[in-house]
PDB file of N, CA and C in Angstrom:
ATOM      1  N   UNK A   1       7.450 -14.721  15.949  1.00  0.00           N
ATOM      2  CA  UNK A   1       6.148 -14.239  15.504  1.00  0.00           C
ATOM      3  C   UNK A   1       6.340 -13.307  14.307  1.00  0.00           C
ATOM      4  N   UNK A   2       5.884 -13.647  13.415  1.00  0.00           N
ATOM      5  CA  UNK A   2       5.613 -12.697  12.367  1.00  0.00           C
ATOM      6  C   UNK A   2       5.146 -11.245  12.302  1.00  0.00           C
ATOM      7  N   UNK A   3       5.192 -10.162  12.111  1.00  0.00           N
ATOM      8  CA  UNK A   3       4.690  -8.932  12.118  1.00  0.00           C
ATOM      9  C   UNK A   3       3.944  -8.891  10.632  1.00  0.00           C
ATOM     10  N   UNK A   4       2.472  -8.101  11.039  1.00  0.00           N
ATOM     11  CA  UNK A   4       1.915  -7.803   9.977  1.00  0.00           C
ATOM     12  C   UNK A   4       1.526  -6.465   9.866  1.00  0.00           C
ATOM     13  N   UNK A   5       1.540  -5.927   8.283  1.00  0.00           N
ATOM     14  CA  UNK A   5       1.806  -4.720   8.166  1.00  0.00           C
ATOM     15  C   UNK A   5       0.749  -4.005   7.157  1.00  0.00           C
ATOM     16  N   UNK A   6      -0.291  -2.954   7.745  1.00  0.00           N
ATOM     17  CA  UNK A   6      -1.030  -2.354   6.818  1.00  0.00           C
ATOM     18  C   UNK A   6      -0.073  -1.412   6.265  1.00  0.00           C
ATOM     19  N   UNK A   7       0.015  -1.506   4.902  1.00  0.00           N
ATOM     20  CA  UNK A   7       0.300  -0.564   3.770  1.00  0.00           C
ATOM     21  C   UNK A   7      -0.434   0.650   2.889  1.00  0.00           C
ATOM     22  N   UNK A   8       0.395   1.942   3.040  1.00  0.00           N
ATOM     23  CA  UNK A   8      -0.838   2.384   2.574  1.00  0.00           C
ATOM     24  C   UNK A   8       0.050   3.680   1.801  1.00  0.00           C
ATOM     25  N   UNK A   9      -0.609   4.051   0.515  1.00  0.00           N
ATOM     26  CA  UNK A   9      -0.070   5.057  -0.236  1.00  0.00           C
ATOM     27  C   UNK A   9      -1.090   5.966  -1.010  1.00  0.00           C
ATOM     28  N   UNK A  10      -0.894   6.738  -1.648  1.00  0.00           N
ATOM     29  CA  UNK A  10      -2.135   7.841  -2.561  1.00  0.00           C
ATOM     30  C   UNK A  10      -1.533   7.863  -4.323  1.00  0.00           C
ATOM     31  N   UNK A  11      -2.921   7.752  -4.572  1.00  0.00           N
ATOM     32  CA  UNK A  11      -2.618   8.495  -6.400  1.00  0.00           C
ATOM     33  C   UNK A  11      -3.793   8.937  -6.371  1.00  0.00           C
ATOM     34  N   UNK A  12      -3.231   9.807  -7.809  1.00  0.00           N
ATOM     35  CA  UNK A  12      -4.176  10.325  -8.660  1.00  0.00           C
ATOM     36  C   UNK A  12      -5.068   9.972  -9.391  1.00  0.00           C
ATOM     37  N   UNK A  13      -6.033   8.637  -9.129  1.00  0.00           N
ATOM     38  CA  UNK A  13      -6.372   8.207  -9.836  1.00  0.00           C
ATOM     39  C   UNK A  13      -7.122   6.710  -9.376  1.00  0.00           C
ATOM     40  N   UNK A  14      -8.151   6.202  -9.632  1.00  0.00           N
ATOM     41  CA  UNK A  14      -8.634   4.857  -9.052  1.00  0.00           C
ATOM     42  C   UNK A  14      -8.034   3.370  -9.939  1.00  0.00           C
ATOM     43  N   UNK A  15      -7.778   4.433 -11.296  1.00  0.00           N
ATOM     44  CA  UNK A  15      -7.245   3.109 -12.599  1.00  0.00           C
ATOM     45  C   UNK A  15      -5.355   3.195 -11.737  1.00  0.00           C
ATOM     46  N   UNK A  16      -4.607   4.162 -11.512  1.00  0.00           N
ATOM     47  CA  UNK A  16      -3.087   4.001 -10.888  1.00  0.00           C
ATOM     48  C   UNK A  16      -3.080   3.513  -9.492  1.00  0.00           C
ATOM     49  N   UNK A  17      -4.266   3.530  -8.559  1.00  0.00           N
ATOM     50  CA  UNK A  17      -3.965   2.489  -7.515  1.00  0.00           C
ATOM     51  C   UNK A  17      -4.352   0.896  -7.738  1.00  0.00           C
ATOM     52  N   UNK A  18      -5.624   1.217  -8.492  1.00  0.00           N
ATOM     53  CA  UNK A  18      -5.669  -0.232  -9.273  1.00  0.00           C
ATOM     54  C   UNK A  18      -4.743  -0.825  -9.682  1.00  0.00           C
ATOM     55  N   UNK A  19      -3.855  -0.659 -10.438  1.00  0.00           N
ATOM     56  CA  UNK A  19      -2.693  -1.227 -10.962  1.00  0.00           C
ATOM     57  C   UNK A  19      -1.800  -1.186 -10.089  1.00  0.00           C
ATOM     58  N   UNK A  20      -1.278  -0.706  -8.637  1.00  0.00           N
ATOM     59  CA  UNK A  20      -0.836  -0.801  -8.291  1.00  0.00           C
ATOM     60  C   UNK A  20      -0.592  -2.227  -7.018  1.00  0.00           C
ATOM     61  N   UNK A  21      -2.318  -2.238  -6.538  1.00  0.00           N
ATOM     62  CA  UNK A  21      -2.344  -3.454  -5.717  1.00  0.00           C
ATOM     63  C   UNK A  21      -2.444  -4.350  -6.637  1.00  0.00           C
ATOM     64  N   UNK A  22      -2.796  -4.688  -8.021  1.00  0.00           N
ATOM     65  CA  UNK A  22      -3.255  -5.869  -8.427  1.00  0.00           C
ATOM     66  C   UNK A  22      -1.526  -6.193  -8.902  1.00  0.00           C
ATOM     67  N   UNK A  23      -0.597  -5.527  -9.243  1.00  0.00           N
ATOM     68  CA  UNK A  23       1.080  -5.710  -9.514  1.00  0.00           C
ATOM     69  C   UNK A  23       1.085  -6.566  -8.553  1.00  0.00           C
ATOM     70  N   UNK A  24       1.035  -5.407  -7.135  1.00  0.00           N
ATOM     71  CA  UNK A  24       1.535  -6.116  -5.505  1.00  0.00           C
ATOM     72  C   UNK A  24       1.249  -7.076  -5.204  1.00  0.00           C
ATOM     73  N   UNK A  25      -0.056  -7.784  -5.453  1.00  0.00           N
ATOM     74  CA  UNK A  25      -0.660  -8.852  -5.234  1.00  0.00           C
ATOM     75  C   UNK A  25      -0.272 -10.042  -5.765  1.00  0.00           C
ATOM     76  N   UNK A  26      -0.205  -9.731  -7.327  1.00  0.00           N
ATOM     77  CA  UNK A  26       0.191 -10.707  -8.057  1.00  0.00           C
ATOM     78  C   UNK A  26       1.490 -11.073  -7.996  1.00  0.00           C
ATOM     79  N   UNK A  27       2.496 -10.215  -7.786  1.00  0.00           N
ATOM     80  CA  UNK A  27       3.614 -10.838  -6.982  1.00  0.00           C
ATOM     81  C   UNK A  27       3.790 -11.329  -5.626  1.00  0.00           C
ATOM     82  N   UNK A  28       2.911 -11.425  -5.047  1.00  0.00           N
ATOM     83  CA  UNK A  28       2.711 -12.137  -3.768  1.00  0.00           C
ATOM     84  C   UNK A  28       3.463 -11.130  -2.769  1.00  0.00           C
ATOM     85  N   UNK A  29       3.686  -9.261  -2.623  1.00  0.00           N
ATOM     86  CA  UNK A  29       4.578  -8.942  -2.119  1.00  0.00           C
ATOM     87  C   UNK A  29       3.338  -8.114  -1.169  1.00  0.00           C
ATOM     88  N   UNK A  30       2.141  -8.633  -1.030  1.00  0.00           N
ATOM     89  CA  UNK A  30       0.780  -8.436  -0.322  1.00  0.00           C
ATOM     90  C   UNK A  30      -0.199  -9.234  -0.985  1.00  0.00           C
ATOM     91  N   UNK A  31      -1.040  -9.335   0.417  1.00  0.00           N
ATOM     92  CA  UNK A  31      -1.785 -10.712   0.228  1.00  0.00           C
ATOM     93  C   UNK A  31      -3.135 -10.460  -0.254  1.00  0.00           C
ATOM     94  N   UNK A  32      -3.199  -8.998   0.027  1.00  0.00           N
ATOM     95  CA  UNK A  32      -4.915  -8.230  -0.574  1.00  0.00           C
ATOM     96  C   UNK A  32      -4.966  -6.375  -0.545  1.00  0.00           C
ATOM     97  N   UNK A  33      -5.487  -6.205  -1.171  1.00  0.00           N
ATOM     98  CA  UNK A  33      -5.183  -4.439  -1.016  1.00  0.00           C
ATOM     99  C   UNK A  33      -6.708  -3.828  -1.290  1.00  0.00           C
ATOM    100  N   UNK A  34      -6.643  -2.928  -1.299  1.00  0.00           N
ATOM    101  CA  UNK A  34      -8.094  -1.776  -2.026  1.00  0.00           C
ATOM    102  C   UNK A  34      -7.773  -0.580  -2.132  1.00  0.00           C
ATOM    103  N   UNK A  35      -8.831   0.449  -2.607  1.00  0.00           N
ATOM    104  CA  UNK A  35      -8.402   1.098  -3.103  1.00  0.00           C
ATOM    105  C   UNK A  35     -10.031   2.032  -2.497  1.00  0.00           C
ATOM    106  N   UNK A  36      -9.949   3.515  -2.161  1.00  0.00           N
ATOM    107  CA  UNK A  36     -10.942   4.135  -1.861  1.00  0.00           C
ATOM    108  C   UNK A  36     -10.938   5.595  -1.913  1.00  0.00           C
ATOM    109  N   UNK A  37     -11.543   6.125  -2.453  1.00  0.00           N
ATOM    110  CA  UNK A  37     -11.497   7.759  -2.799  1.00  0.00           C
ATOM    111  C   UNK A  37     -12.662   7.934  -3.812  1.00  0.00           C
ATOM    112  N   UNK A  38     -12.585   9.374  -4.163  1.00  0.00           N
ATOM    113  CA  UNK A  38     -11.713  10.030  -3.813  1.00  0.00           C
ATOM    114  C   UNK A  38     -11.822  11.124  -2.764  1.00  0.00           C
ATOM    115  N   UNK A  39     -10.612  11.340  -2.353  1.00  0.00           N
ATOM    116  CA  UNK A  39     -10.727  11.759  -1.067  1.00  0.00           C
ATOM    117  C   UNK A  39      -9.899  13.050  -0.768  1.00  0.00           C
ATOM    118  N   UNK A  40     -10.221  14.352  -0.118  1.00  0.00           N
ATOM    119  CA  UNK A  40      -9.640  15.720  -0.826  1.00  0.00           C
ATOM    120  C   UNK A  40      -8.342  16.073   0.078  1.00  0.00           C
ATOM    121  N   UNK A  41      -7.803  16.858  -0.900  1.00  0.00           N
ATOM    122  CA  UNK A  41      -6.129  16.794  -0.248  1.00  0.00           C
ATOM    123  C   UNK A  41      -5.524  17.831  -0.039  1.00  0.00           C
ATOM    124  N   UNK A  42      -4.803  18.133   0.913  1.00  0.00           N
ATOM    125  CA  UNK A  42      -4.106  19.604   0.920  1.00  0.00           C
ATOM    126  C   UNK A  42      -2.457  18.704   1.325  1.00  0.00           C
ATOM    127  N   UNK A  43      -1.673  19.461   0.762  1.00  0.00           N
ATOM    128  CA  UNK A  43      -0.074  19.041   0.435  1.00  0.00           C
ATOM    129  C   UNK A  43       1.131  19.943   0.285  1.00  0.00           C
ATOM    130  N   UNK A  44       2.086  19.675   0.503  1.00  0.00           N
ATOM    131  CA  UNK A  44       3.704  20.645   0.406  1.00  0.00           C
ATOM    132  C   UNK A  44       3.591  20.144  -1.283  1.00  0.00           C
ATOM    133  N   UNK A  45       3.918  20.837  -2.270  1.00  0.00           N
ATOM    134  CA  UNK A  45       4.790  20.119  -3.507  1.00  0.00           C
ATOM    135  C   UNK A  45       5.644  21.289  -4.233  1.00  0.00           C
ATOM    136  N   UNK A  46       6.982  21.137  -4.022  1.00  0.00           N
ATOM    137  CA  UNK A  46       7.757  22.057  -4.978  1.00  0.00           C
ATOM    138  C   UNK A  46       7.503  23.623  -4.124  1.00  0.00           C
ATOM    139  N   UNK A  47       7.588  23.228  -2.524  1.00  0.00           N
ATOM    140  CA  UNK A  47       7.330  24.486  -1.994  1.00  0.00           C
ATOM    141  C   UNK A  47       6.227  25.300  -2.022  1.00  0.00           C
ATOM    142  N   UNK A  48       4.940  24.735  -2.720  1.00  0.00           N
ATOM    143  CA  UNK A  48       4.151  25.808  -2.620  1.00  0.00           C
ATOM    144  C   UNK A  48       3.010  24.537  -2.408  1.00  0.00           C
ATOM    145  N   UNK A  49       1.929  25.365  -1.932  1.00  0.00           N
ATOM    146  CA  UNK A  49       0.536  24.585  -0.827  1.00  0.00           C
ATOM    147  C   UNK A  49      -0.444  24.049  -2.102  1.00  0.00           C
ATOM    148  N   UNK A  50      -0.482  22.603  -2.398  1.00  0.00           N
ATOM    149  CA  UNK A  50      -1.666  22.171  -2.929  1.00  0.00           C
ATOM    150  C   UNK A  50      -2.701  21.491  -2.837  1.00  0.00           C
ATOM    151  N   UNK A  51      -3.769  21.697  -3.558  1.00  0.00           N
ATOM    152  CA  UNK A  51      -4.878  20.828  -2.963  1.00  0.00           C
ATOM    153  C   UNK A  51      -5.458  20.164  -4.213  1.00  0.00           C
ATOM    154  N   UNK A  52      -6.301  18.977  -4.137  1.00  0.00           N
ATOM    155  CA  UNK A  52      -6.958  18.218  -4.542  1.00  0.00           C
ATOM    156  C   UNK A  52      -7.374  17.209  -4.514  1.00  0.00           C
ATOM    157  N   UNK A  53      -7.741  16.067  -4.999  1.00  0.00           N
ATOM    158  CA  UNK A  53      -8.198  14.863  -4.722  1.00  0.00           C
ATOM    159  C   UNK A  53      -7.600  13.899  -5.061  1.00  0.00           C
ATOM    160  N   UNK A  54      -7.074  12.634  -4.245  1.00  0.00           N
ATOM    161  CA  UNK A  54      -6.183  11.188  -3.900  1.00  0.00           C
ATOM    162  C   UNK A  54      -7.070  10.223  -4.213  1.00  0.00           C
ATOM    163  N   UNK A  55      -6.703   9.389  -4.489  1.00  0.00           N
ATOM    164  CA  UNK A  55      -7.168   8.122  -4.049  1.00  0.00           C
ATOM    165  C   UNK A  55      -6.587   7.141  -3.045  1.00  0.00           C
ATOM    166  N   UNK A  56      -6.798   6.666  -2.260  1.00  0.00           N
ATOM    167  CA  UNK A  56      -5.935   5.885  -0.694  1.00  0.00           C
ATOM    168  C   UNK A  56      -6.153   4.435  -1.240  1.00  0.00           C
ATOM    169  N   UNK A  57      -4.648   3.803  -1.058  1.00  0.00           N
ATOM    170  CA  UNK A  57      -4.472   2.645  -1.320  1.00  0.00           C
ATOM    171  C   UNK A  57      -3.857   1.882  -0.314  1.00  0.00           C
ATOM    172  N   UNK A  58      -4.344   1.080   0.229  1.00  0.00           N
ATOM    173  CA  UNK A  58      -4.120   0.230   1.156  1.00  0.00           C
ATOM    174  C   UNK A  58      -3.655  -1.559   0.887  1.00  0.00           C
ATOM    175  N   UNK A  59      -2.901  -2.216   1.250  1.00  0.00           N
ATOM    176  CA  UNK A  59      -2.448  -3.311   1.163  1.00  0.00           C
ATOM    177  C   UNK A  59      -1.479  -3.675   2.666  1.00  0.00           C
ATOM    178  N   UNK A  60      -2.191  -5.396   2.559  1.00  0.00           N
ATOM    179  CA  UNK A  60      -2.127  -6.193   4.107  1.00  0.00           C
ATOM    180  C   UNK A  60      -0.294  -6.566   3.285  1.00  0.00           C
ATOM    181  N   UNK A  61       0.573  -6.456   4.207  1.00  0.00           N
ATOM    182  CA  UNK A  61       1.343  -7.776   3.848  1.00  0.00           C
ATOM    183  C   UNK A  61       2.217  -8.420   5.276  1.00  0.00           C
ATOM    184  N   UNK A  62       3.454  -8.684   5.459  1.00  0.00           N
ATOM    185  CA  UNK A  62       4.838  -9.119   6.737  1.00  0.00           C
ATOM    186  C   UNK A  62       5.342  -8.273   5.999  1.00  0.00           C
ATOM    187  N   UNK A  63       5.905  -8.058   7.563  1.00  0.00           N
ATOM    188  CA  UNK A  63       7.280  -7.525   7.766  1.00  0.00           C
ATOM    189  C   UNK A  63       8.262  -8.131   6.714  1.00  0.00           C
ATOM    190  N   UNK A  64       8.508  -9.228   6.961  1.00  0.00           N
ATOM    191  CA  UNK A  64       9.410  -9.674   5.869  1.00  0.00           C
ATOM    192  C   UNK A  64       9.339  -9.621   4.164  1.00  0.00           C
ATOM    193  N   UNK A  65       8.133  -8.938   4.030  1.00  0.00           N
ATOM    194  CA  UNK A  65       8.244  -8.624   2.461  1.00  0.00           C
ATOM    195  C   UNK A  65       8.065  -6.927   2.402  1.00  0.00           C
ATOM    196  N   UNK A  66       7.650  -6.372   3.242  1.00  0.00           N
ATOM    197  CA  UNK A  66       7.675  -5.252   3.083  1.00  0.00           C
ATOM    198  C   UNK A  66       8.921  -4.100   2.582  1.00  0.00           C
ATOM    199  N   UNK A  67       9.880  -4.355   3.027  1.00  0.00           N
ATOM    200  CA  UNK A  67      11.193  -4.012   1.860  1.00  0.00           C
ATOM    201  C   UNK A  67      10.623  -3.902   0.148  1.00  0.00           C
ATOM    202  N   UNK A  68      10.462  -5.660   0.038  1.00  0.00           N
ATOM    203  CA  UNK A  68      10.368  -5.344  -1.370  1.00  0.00           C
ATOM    204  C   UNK A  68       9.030  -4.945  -2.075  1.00  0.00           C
ATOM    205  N   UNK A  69       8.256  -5.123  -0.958  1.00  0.00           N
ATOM    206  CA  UNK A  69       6.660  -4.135  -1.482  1.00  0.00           C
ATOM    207  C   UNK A  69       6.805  -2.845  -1.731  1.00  0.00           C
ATOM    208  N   UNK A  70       7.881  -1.650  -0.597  1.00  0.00           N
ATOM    209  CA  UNK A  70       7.638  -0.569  -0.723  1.00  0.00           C
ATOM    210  C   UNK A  70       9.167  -0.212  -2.142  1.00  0.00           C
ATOM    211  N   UNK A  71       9.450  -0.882  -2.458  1.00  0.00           N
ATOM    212  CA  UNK A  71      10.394  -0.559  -3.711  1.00  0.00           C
ATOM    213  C   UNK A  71       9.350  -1.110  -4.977  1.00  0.00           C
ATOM    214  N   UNK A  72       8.519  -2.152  -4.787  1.00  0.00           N
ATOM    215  CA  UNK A  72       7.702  -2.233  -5.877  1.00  0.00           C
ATOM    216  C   UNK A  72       6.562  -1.140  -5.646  1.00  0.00           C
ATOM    217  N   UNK A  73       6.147  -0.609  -5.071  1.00  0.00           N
ATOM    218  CA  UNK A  73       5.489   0.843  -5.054  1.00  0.00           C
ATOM    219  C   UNK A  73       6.078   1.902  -5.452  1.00  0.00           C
ATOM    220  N   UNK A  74       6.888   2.038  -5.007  1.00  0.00           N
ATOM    221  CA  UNK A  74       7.957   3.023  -5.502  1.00  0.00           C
ATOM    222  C   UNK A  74       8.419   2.976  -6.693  1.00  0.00           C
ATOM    223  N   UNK A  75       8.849   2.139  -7.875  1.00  0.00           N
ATOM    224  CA  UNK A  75       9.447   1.894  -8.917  1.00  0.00           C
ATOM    225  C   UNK A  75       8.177   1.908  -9.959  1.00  0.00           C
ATOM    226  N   UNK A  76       6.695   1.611  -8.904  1.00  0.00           N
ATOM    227  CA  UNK A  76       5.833   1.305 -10.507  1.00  0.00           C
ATOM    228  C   UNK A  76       4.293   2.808 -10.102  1.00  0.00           C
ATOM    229  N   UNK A  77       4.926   3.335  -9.060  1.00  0.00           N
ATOM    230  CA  UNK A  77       4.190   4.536  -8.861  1.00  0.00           C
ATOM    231  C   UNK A  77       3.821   6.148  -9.864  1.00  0.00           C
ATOM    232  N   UNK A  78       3.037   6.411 -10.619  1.00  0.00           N
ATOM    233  CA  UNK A  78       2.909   7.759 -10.586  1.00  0.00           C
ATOM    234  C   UNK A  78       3.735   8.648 -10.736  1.00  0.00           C
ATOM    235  N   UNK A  79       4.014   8.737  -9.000  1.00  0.00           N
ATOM    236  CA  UNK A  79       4.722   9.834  -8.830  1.00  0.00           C
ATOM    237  C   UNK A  79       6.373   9.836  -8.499  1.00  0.00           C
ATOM    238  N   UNK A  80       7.085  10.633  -8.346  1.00  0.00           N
ATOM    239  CA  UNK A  80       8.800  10.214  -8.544  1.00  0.00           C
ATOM    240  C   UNK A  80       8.912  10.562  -7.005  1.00  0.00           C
ATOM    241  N   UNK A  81       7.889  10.844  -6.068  1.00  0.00           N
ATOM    242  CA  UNK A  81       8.406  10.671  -4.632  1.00  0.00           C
ATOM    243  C   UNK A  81       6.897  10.321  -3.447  1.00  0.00           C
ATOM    244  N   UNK A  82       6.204   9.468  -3.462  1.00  0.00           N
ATOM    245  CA  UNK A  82       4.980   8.968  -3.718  1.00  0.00           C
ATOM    246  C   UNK A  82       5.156   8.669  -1.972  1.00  0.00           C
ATOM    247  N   UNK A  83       3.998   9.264  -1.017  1.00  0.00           N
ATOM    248  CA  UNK A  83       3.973   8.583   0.093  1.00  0.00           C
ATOM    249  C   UNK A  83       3.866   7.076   0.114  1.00  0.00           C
ATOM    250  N   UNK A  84       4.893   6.436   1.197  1.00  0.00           N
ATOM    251  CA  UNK A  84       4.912   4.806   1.444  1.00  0.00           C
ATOM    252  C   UNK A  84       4.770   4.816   3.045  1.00  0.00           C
ATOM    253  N   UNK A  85       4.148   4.278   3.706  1.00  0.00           N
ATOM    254  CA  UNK A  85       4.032   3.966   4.929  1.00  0.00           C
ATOM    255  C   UNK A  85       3.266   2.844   5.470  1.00  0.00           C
ATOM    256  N   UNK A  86       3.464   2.423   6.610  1.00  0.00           N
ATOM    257  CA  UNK A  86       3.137   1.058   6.962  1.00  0.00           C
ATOM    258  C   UNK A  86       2.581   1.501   8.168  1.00  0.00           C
ATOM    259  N   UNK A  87       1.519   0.637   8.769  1.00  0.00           N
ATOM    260  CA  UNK A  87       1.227   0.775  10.668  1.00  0.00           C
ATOM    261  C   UNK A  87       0.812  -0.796  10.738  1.00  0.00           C
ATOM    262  N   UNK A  88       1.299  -0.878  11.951  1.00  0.00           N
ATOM    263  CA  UNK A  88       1.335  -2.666  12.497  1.00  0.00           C
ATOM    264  C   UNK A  88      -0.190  -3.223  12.610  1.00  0.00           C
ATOM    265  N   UNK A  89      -0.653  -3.806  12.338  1.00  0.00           N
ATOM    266  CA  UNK A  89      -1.817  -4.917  12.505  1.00  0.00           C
ATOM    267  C   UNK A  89      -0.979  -5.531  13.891  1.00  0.00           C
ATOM    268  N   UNK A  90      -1.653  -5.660  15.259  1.00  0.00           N
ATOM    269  CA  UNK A  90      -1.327  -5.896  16.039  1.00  0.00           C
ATOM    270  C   UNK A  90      -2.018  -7.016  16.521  1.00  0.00           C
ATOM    271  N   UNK A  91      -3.390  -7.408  16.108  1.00  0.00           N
ATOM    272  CA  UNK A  91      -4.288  -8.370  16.562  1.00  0.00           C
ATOM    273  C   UNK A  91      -4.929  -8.418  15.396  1.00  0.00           C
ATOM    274  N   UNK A  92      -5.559  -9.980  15.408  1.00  0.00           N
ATOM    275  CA  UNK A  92      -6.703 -10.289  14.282  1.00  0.00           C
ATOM    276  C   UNK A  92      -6.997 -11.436  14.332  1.00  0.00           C
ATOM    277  N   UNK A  93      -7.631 -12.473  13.481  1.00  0.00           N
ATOM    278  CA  UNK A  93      -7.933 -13.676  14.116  1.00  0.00           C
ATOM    279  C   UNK A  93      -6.978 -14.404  13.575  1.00  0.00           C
ATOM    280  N   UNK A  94      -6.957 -15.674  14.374  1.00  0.00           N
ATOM    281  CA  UNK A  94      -5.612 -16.294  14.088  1.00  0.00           C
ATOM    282  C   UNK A  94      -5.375 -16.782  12.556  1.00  0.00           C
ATOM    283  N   UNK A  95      -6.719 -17.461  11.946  1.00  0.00           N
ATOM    284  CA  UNK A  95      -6.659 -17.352  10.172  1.00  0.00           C
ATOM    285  C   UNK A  95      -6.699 -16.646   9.589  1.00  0.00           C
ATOM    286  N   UNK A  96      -6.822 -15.346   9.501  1.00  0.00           N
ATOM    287  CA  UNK A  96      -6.667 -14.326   9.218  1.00  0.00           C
ATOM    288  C   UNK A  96      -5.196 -14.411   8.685  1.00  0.00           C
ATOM    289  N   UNK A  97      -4.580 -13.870  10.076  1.00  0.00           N
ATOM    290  CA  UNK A  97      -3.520 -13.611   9.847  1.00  0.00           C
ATOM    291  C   UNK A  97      -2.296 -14.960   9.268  1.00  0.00           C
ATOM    292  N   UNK A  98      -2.752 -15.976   9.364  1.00  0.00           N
ATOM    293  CA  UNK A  98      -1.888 -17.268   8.978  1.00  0.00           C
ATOM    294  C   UNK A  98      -2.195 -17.080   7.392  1.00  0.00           C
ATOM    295  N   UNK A  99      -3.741 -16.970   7.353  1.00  0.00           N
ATOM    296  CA  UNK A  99      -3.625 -16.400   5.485  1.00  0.00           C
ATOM    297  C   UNK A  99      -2.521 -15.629   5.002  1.00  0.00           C
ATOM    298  N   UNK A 100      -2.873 -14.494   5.439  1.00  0.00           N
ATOM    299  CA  UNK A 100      -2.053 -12.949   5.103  1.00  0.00           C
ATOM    300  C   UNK A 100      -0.100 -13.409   5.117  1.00  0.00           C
ATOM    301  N   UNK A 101       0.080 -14.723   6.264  1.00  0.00           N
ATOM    302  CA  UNK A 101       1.474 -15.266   5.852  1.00  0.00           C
ATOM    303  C   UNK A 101       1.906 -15.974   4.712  1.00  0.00           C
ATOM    304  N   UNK A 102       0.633 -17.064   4.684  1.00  0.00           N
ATOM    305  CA  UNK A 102       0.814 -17.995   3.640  1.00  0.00           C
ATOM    306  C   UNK A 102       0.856 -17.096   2.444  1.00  0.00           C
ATOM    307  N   UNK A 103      -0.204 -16.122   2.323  1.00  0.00           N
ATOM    308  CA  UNK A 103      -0.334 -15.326   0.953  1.00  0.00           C
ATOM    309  C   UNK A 103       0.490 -14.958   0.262  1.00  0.00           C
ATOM    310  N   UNK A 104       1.560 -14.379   1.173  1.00  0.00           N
ATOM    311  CA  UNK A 104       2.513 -13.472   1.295  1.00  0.00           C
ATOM    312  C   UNK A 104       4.209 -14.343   0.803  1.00  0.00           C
ATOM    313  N   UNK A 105       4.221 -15.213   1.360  1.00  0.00           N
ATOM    314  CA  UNK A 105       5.140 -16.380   1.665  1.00  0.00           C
ATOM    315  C   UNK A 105       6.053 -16.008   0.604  1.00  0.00           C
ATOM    316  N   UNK A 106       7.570 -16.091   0.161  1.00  0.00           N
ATOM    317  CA  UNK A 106       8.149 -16.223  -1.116  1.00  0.00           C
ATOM    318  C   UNK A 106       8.330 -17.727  -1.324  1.00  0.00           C
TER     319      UNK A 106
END
């Protein structure tokens, strides 16, 4: 069985997550993403407490591409240490998720 994986990271910005799912996508390393904010932030950076406003970026992809999704986030991100995290899609309908494989597929 395949594992499927919501993706999800923050910028500064609605045009830098934009570019970020439409990269991901277009390399097939997620099958659909969005983008929603902005949304207000409190944070550690450089030791001292900051706040302001994110934008949340989300993208569906597998387990099996997720490696190279979160290095293509990482390499074309913003920021030089950029939250990456994943939580399992555990259920959904069965085309759904056969999309989100095929989409994904290398």
């Amino acid at each position: 069985m395949t594992d499927y994986l919501q993706v999800s990271t923050t910028t500064d910005s609605r045009e830098a997550g934009m570019a970020l799912i439409s990269s991901a996508v277009g390399a097939k390393l997620a099958a659909s993403g969005q983008v929603f904010g902005p949304a207000g932030s409190a944070f550690w950076h450089l030791g001292e407490l900051g706040a302001g406003e994110e934008w949340q970026v989300f993208l569906r992809t597998t387990g099996e591409r997720y490696a190279e999704l979160e290095a293509h986030l990482i390499e074309n991100h913003p920021w030089d240490n950029p939250e990456v995290t994943y939580t399992r899609i555990d259920g959904g309908s069965a085309a759904y998720l056969e999309w989100l494989r095929r989409e994904t597929s290398s």
